[in-house]
C-alpha atoms as a PDB file:
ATOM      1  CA  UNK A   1      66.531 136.255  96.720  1.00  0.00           C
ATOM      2  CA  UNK A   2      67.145 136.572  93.274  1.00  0.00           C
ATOM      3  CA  UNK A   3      67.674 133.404  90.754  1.00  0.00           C
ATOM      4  CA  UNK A   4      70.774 134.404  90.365  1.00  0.00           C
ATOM      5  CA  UNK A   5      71.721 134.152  93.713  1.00  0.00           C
ATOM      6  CA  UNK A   6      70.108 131.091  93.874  1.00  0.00           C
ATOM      7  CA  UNK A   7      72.125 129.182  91.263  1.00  0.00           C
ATOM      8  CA  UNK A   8      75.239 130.449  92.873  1.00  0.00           C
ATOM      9  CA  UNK A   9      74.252 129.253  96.256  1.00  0.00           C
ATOM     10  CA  UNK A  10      72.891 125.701  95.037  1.00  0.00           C
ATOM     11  CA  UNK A  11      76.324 125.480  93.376  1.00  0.00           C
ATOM     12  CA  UNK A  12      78.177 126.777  96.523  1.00  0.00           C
ATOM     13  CA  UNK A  13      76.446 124.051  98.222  1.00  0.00           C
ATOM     14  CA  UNK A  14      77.094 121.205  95.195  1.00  0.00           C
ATOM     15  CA  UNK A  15      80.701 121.784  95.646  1.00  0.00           C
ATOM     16  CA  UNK A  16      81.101 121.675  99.135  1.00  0.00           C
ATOM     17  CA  UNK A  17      78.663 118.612  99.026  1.00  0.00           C
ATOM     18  CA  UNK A  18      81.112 116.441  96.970  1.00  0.00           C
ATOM     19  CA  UNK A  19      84.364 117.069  99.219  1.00  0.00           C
ATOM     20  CA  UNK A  20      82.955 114.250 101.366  1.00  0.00           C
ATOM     21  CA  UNK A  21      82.770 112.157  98.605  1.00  0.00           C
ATOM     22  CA  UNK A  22      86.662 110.971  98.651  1.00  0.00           C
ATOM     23  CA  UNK A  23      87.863 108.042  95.973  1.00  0.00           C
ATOM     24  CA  UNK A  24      90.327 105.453  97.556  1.00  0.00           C
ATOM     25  CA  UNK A  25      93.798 106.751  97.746  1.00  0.00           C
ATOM     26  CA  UNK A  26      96.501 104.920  95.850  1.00  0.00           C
ATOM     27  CA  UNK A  27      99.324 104.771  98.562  1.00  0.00           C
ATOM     28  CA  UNK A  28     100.853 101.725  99.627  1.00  0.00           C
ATOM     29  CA  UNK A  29     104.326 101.508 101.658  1.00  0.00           C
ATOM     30  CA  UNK A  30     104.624  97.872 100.846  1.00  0.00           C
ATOM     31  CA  UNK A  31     107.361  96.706  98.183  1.00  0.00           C
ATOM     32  CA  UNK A  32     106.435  92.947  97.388  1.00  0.00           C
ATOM     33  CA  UNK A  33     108.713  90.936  95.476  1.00  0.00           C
ATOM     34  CA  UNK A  34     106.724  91.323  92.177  1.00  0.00           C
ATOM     35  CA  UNK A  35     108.117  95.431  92.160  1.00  0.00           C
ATOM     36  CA  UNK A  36     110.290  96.184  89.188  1.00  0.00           C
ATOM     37  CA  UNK A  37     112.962  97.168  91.522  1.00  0.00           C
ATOM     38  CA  UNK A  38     113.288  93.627  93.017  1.00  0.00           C
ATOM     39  CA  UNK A  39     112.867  91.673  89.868  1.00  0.00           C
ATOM     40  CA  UNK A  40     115.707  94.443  88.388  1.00  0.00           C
ATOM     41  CA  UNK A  41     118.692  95.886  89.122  1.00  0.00           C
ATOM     42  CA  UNK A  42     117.691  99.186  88.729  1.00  0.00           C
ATOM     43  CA  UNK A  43     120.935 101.927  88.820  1.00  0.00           C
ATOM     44  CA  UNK A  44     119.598 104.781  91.107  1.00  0.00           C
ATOM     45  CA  UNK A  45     119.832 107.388  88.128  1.00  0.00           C
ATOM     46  CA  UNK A  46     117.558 105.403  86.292  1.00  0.00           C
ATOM     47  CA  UNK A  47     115.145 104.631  89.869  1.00  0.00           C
ATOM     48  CA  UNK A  48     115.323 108.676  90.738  1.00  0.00           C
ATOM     49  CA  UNK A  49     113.576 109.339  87.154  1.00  0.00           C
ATOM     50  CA  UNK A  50     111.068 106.853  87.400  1.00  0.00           C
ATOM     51  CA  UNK A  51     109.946 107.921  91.021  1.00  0.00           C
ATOM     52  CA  UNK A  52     110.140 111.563  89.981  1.00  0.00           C
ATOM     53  CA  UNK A  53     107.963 110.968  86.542  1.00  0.00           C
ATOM     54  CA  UNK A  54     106.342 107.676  86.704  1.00  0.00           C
ATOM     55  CA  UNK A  55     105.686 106.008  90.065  1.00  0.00           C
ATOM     56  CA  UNK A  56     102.916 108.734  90.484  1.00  0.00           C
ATOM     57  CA  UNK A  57     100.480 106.936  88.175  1.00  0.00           C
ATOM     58  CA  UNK A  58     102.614 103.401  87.676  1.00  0.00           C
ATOM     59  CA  UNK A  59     102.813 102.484  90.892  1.00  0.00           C
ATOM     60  CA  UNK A  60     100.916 101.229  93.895  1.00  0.00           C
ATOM     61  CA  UNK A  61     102.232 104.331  95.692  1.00  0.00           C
ATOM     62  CA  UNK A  62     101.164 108.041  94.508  1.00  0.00           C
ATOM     63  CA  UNK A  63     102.431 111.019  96.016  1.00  0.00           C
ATOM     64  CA  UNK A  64      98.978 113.096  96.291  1.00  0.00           C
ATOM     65  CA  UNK A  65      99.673 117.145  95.647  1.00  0.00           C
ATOM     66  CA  UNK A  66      97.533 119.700  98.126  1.00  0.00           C
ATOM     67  CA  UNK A  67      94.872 119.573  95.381  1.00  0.00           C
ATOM     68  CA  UNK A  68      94.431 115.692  95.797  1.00  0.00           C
ATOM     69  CA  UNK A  69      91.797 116.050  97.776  1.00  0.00           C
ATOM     70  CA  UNK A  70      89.494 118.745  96.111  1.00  0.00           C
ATOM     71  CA  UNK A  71      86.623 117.594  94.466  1.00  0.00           C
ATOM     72  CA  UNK A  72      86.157 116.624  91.152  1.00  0.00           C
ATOM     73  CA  UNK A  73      90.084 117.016  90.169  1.00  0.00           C
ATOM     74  CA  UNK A  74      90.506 114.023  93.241  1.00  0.00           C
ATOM     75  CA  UNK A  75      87.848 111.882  91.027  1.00  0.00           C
ATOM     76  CA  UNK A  76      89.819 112.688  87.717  1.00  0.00           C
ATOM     77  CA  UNK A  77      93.592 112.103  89.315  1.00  0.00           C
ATOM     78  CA  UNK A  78      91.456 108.545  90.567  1.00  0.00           C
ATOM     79  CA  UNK A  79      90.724 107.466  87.364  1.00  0.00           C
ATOM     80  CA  UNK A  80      93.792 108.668  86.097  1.00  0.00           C
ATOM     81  CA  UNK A  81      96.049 106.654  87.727  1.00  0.00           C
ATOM     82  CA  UNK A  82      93.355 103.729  87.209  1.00  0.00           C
ATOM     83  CA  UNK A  83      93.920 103.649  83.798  1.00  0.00           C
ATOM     84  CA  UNK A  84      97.903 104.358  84.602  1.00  0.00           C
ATOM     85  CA  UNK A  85      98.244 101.218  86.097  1.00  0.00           C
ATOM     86  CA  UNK A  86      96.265  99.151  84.179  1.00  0.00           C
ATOM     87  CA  UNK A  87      98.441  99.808  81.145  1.00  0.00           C
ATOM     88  CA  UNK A  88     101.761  99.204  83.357  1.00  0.00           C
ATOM     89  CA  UNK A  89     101.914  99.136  87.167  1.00  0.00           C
ATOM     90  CA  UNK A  90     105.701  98.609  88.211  1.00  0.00           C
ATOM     91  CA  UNK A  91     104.296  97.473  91.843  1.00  0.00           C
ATOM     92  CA  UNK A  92     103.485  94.263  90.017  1.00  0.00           C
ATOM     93  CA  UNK A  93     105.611  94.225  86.925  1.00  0.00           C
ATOM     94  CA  UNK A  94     107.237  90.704  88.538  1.00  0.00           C
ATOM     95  CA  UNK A  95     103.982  89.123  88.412  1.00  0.00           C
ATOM     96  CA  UNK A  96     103.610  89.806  84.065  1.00  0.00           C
ATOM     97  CA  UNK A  97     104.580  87.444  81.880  1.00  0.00           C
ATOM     98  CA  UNK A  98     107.962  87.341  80.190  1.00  0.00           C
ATOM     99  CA  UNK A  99     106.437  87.972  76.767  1.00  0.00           C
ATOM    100  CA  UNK A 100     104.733  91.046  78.900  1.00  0.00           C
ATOM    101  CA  UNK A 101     107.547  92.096  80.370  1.00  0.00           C
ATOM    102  CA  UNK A 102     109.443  92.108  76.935  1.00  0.00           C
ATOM    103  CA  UNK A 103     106.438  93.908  75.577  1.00  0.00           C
ATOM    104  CA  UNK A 104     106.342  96.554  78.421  1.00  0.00           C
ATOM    105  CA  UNK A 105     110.024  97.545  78.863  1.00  0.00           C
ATOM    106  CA  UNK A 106     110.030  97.924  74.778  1.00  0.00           C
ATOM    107  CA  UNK A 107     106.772 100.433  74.886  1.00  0.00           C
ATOM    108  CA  UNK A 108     108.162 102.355  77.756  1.00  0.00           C
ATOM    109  CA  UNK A 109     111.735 102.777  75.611  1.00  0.00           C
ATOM    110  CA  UNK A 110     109.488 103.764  72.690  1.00  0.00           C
ATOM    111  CA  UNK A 111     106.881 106.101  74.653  1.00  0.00           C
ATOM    112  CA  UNK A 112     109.681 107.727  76.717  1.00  0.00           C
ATOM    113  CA  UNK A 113     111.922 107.821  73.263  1.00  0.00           C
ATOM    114  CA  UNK A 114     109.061 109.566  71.233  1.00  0.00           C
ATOM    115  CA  UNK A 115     108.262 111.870  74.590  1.00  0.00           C
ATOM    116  CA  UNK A 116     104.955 110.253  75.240  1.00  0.00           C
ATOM    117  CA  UNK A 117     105.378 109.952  78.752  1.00  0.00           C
ATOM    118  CA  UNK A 118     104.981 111.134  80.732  1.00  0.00           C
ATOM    119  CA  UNK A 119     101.710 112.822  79.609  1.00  0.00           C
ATOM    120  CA  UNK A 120     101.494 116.941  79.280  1.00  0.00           C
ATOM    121  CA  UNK A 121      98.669 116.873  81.105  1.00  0.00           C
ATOM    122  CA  UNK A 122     100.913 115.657  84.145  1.00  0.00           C
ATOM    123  CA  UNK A 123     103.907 117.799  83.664  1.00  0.00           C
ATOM    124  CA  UNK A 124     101.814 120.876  83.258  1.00  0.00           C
ATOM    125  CA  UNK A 125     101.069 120.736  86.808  1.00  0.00           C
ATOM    126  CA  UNK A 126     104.342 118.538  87.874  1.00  0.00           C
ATOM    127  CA  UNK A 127     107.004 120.517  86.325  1.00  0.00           C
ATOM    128  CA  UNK A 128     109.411 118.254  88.163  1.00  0.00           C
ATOM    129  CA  UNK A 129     108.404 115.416  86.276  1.00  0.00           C
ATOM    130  CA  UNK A 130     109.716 116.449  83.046  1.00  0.00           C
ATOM    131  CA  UNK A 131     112.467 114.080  81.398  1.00  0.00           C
ATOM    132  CA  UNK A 132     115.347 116.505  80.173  1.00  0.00           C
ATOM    133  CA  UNK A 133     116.465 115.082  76.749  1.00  0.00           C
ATOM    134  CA  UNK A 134     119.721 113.579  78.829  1.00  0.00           C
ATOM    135  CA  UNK A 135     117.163 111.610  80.647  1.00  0.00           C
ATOM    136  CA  UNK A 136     115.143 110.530  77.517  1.00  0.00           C
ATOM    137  CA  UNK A 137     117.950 109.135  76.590  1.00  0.00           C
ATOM    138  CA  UNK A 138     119.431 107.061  79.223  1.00  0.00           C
ATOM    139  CA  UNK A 139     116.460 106.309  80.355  1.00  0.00           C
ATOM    140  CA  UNK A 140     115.890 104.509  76.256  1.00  0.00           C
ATOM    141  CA  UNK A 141     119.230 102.744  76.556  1.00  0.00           C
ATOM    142  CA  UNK A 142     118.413 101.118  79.815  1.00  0.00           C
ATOM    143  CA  UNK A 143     115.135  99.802  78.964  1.00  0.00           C
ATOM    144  CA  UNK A 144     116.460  98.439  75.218  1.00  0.00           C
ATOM    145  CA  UNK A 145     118.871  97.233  77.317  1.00  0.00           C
ATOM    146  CA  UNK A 146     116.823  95.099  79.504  1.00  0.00           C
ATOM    147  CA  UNK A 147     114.210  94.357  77.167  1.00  0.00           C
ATOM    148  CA  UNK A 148     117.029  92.799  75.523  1.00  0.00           C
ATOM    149  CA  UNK A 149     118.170  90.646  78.447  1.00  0.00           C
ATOM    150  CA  UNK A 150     114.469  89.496  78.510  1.00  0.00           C
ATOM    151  CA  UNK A 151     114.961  87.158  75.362  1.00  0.00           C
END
């Protein structure tokens, strides 16, 4: 067998070696009273956005794609949402402080304002997650608006 045939196969095998290596999933059906939906009144225009472009890597509940299992994208959408909630998880937004709170609702007007979030990166793939400028902006109002109540 030739080296090159080699390096393919030891690769072949690699690959299929790291499927059984599966991170945790992030998927929860609970909603505890610390959810931003309990500790808001949240109009369903404004909850139908946030599932649709936020809840995937804000939330204790991700809805996994076919690829969410193939190794190493699995690791990377893993650490992804990691990092996702440990800037802002809505599953536990009732347990922040109110200077948090007041803190998160005004970066999410500003990041969703500025079209920060969601990331490229996501919508590339998730083309359903994209905020139309309508959204953007309704989506800005109602988060001034309750950063505002938060005072």
């Amino acid at each position: 067998m030739g080296i090159k045939k080699k390096i393919i196969l030891g690769l072949a095998v690699i690959l299929i070696g790291i499927q059984f290596f599966q991170p945790l999933r992030n998927q929860s059906e609970e909603v505890t009273e610390a959810h931003f939906e309990k500790v808001y009144a949240v109009p369903q225009n404004i909850k139908a956005i946030l599932v649709r472009s936020c809840y995937d890597c804000h939330s204790n509940n991700t809805r996994y794609p076919w690829y969410g299992r193939i190794q190493p994208g699995a690791w990377y959408m893993a650490d992804h949402i990691r990092k996702g909630k440990q800037e802002l998880n809505f599953s536990e937004f009732g347990d922040y402080s109110q200077r948090r709170k007041r803190s998160k609702l005004r970066s999410i007007a500003g990041q969703i304002k500025d079209g920060e979030m969601p990331l490229s990166s996501y919508t590339l793939i998730h083309r359903d997650a994209i905020i139309s400028e309508n959204d953007r902006q309704v989506l800005t109002q109602w988060f001034e608006a309750m950063e505002d109540s938060n005072k």
